[in-house]
Protein backbone atom coordinates (compact mmCIF):
# COMPACT_ATOMS: atom_id res chain seq x y z
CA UNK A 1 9.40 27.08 41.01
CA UNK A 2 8.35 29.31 38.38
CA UNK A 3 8.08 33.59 39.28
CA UNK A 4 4.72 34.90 38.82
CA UNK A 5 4.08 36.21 35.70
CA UNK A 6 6.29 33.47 33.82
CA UNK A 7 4.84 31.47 31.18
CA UNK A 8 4.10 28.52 31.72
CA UNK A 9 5.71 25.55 29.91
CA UNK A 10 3.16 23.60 27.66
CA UNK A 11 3.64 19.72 28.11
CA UNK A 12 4.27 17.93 24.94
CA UNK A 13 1.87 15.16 24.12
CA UNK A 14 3.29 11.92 24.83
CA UNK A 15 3.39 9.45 22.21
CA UNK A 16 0.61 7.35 23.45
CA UNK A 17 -1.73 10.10 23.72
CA UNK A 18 -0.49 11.29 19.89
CA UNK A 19 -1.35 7.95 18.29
CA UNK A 20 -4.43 8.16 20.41
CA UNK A 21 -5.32 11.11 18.60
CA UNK A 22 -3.94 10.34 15.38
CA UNK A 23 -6.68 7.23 15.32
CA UNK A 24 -9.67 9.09 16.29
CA UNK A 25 -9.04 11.12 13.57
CA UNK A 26 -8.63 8.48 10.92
CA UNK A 27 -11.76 6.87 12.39
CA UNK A 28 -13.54 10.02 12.18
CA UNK A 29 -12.23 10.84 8.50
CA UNK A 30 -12.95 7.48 7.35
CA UNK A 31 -17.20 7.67 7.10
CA UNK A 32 -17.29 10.49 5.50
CA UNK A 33 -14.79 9.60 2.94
CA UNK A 34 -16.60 6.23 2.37
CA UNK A 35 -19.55 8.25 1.45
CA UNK A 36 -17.72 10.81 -0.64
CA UNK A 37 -16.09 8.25 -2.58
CA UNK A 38 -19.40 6.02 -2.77
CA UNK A 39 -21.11 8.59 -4.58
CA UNK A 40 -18.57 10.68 -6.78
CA UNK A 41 -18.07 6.67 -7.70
CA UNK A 42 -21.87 6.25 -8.73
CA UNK A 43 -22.08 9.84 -11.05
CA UNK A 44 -19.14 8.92 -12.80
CA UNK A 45 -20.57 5.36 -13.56
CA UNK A 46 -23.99 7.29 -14.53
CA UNK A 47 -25.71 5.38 -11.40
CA UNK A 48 -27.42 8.36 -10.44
CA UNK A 49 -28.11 9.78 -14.07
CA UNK A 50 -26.53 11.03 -17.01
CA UNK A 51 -23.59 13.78 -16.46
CA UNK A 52 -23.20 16.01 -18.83
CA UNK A 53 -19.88 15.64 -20.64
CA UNK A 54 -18.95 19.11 -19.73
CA UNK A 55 -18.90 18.22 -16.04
CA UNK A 56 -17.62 14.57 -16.91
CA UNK A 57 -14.05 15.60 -16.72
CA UNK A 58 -14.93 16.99 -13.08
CA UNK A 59 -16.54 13.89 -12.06
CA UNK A 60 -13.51 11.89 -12.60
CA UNK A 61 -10.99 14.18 -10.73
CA UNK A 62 -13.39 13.95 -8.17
CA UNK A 63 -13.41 10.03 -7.94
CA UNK A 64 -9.16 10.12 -8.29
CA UNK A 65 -9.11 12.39 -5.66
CA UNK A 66 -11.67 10.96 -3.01
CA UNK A 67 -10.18 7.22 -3.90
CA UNK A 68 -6.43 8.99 -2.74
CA UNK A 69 -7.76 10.59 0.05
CA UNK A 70 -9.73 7.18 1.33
CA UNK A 71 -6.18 5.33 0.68
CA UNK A 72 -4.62 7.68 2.59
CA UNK A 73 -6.60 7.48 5.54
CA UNK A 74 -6.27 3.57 5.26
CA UNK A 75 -2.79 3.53 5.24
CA UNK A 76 -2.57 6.34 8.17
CA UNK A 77 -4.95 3.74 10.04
CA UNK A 78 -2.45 1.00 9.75
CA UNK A 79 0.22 3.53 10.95
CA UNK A 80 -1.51 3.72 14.34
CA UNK A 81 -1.90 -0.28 14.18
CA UNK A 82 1.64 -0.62 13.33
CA UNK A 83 2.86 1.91 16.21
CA UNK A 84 0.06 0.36 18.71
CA UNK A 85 1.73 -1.75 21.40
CA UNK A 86 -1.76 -3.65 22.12
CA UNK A 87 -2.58 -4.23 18.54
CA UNK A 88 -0.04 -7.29 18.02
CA UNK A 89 0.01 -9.62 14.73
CA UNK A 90 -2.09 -12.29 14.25
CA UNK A 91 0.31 -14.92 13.41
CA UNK A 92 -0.52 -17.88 11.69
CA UNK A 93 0.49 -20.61 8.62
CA UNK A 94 -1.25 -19.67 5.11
CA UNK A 95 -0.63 -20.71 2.03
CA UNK A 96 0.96 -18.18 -0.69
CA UNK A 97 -1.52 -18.72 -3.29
CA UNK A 98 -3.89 -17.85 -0.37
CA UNK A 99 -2.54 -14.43 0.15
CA UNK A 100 -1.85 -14.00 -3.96
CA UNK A 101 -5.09 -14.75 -5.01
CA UNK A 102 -7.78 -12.17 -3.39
CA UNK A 103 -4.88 -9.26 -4.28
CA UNK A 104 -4.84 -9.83 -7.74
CA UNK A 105 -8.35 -10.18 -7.79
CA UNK A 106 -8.53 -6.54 -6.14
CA UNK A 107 -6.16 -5.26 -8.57
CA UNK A 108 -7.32 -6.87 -12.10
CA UNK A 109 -9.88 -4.36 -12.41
CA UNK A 110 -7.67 -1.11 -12.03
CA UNK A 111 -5.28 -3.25 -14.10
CA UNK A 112 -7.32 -3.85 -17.39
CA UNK A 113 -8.22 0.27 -17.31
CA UNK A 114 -4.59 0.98 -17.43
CA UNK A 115 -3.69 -1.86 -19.86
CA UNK A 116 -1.71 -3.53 -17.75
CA UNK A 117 -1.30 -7.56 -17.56
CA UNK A 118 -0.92 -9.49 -14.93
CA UNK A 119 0.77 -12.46 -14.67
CA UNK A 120 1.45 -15.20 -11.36
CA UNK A 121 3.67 -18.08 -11.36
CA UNK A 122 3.69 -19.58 -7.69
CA UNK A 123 5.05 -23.18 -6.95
CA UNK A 124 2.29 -25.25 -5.11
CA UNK A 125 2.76 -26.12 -1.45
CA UNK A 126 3.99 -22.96 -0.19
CA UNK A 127 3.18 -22.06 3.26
CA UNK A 128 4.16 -19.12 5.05
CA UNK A 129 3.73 -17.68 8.90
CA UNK A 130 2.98 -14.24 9.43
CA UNK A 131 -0.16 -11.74 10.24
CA UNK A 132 -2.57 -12.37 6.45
CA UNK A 133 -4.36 -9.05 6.68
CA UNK A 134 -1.30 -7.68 7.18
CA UNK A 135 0.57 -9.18 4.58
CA UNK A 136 -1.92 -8.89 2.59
CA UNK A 137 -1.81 -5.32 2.87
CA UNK A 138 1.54 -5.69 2.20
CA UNK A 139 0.83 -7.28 -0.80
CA UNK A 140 -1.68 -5.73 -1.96
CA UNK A 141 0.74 -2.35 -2.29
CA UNK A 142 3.39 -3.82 -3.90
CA UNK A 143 0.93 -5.06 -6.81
CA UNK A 144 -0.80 -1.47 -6.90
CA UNK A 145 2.31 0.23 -7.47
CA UNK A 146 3.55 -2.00 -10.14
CA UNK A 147 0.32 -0.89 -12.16
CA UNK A 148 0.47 2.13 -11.15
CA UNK A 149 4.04 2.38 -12.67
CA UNK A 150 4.04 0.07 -15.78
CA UNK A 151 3.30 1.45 -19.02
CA UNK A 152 -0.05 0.44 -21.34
CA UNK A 153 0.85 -2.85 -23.03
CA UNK A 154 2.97 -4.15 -20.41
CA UNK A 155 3.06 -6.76 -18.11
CA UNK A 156 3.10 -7.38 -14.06
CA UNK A 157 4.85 -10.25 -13.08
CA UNK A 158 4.11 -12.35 -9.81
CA UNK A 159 6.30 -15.16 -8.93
CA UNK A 160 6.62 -17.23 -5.33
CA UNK A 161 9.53 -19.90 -4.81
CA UNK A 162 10.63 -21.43 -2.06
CA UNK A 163 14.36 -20.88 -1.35
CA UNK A 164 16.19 -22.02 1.70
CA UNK A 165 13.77 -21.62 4.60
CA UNK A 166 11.98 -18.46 3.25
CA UNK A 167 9.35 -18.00 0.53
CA UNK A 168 10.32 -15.10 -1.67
CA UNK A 169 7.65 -13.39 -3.61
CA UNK A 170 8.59 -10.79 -6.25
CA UNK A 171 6.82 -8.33 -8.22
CA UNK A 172 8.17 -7.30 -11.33
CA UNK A 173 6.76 -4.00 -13.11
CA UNK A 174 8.09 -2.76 -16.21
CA UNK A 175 7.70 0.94 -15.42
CA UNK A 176 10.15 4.05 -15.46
CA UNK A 177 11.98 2.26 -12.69
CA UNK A 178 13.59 4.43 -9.57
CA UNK A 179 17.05 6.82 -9.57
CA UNK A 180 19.59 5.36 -8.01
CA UNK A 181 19.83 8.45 -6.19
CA UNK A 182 16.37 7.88 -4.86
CA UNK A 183 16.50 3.87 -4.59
CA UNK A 184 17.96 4.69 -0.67
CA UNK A 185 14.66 6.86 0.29
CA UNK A 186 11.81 4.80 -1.23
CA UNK A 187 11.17 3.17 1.78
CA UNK A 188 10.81 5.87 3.97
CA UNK A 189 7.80 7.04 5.29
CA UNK A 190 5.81 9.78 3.16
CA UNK A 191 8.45 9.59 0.76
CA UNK A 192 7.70 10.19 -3.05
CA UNK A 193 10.15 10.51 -6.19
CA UNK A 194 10.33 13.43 -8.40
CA UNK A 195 8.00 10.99 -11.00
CA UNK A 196 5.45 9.99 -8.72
CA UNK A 197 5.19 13.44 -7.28
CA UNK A 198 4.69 14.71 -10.91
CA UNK A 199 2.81 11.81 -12.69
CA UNK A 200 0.97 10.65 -9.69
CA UNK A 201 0.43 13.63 -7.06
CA UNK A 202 -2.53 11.97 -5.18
CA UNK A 203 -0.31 9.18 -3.68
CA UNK A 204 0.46 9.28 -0.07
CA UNK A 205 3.84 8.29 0.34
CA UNK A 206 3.08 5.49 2.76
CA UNK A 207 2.35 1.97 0.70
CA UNK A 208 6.15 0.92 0.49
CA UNK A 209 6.77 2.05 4.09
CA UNK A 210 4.37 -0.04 5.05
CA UNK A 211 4.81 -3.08 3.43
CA UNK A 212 8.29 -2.88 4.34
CA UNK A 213 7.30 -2.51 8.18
CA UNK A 214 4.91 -5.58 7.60
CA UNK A 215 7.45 -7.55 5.96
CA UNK A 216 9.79 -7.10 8.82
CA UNK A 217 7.28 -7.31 12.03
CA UNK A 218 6.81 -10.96 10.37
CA UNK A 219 10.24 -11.65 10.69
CA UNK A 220 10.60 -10.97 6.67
CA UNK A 221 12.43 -8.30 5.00
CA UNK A 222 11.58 -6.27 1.32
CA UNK A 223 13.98 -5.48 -1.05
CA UNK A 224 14.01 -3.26 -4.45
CA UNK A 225 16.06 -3.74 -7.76
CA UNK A 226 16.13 -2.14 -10.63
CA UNK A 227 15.02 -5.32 -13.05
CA UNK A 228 16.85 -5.87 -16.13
CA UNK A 229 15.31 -4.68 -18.81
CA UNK A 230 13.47 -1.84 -17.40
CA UNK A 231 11.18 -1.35 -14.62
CA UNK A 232 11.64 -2.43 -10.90
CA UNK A 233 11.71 -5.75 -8.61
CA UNK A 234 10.32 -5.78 -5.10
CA UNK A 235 11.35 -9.27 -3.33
CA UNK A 236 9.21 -9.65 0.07
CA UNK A 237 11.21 -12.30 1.73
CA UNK A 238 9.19 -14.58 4.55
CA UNK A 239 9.58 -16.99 7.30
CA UNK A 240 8.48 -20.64 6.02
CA UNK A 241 5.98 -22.27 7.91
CA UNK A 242 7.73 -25.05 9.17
CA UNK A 243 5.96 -28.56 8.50
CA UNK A 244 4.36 -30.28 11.14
């Protein structure tokens, strides 16, 4: 028993009740975002009529920097999924070219601004198990950092094999690539390398750690090499979906 006139201890939150809270926030962040985003989005395209080049250059931080902080509050969402006991995987047989196709699709656009090409080579039949949105998501990060990373007049390469009970999908940039002194840490969560603090400073540190934590909650694993020839090689690695 405590004497009077002691403070009392504060209880820390528990971790249900801080993933509670973490959500409500992201829910609560997300609207207003959305709407940020919408309409720095519409003066920059000249939806809402002409900006004058003076403020143009504004205009266009202010669409980088809403479309980093609505990614960020995305990937902080699927955090709290990720850490959420109740919110399990929806598991289920897709085919590769399935997942592939509506990620590229999202990406093509941000793609042909950079100057970046994309290229896929998947063998037919493939069939996978695992949670789509989620790897998806998974997917869909992977492919954004490539073009992110590669250089103007360079090229993104997409390939799925099969290969002894798994199908392996790697994507191939041709960017800076990653110190080996920093190869160990890019998974980790928030983590960001000296480049992509310095050439990139809007990202949020969470895409890899994410995709990584997909990969493996499907029973999957992601791997990163440096590829020869320059550039990097992320190999997501998945459980086959066994034939009926």
């Amino acid at each position: 028993m405590s004497s009077r006139g002691e403070p009392r201890a504060t209880p820390l939150p528990t971790a249900d009740a801080t993933r509670e809270a973490l959500g409500m926030t992201v829910h609560e962040l997300r609207r207003p975002l959305t709407v940020i985003t919408s309409y720095a989005q519409l003066l920059s395209g000249g939806m809402l009529g002409e900006v004058p080049a003076a403020a143009m250059t504004a205009v266009e931080s202010m669409v980088e920097a809403a479309d980093a902080m609505l990614a960020l509050i995305e990937g902080l969402a699927e955090v709290v999924r990720l850490g959420d006991p109740a919110d399990q995987p929806v598991i289920t047989e897709v085919a590769a070219d399935e997942l592939l196709e509506p990620v590229l699709a999202e990406v093509a656009p941000m793609a042909m601004l950079r100057g970046v090409r994309l290229e896929i080579d998947a063998a037919e039949g493939l069939r996978v198990r695992g949670d789509a949105r989620r790897l998806g998501l998974a997917l869909g990060n992977l492919c954004t950092n490539a073009v992110t990373y590669s250089a103007e007049n360079t090229t993104v390469q997409v390939t799925a094999r099969g290969h002894r009970g798994e199908v392996v999908i790697a994507v191939r940039d041709r960017g800076p690539g990653v110190p080996p002194e920093e190869e160990p840490r890019i998974f980790d969560k928030y983590y960001r390398g000296r480049l992509g603090r310095r050439e990139h400073p809007t990202g949020s540190g969470l895409g890899l750690f994410l995709a990584r934590a997909v990969a493996e909650g499907a029973g999957g694993s992601l791997t990163a090499n440096a590829a020869e020839g320059g550039g990097m090689e992320f190999v997501l690695r998945l459980p086959v979906a066994e034939r009926g």
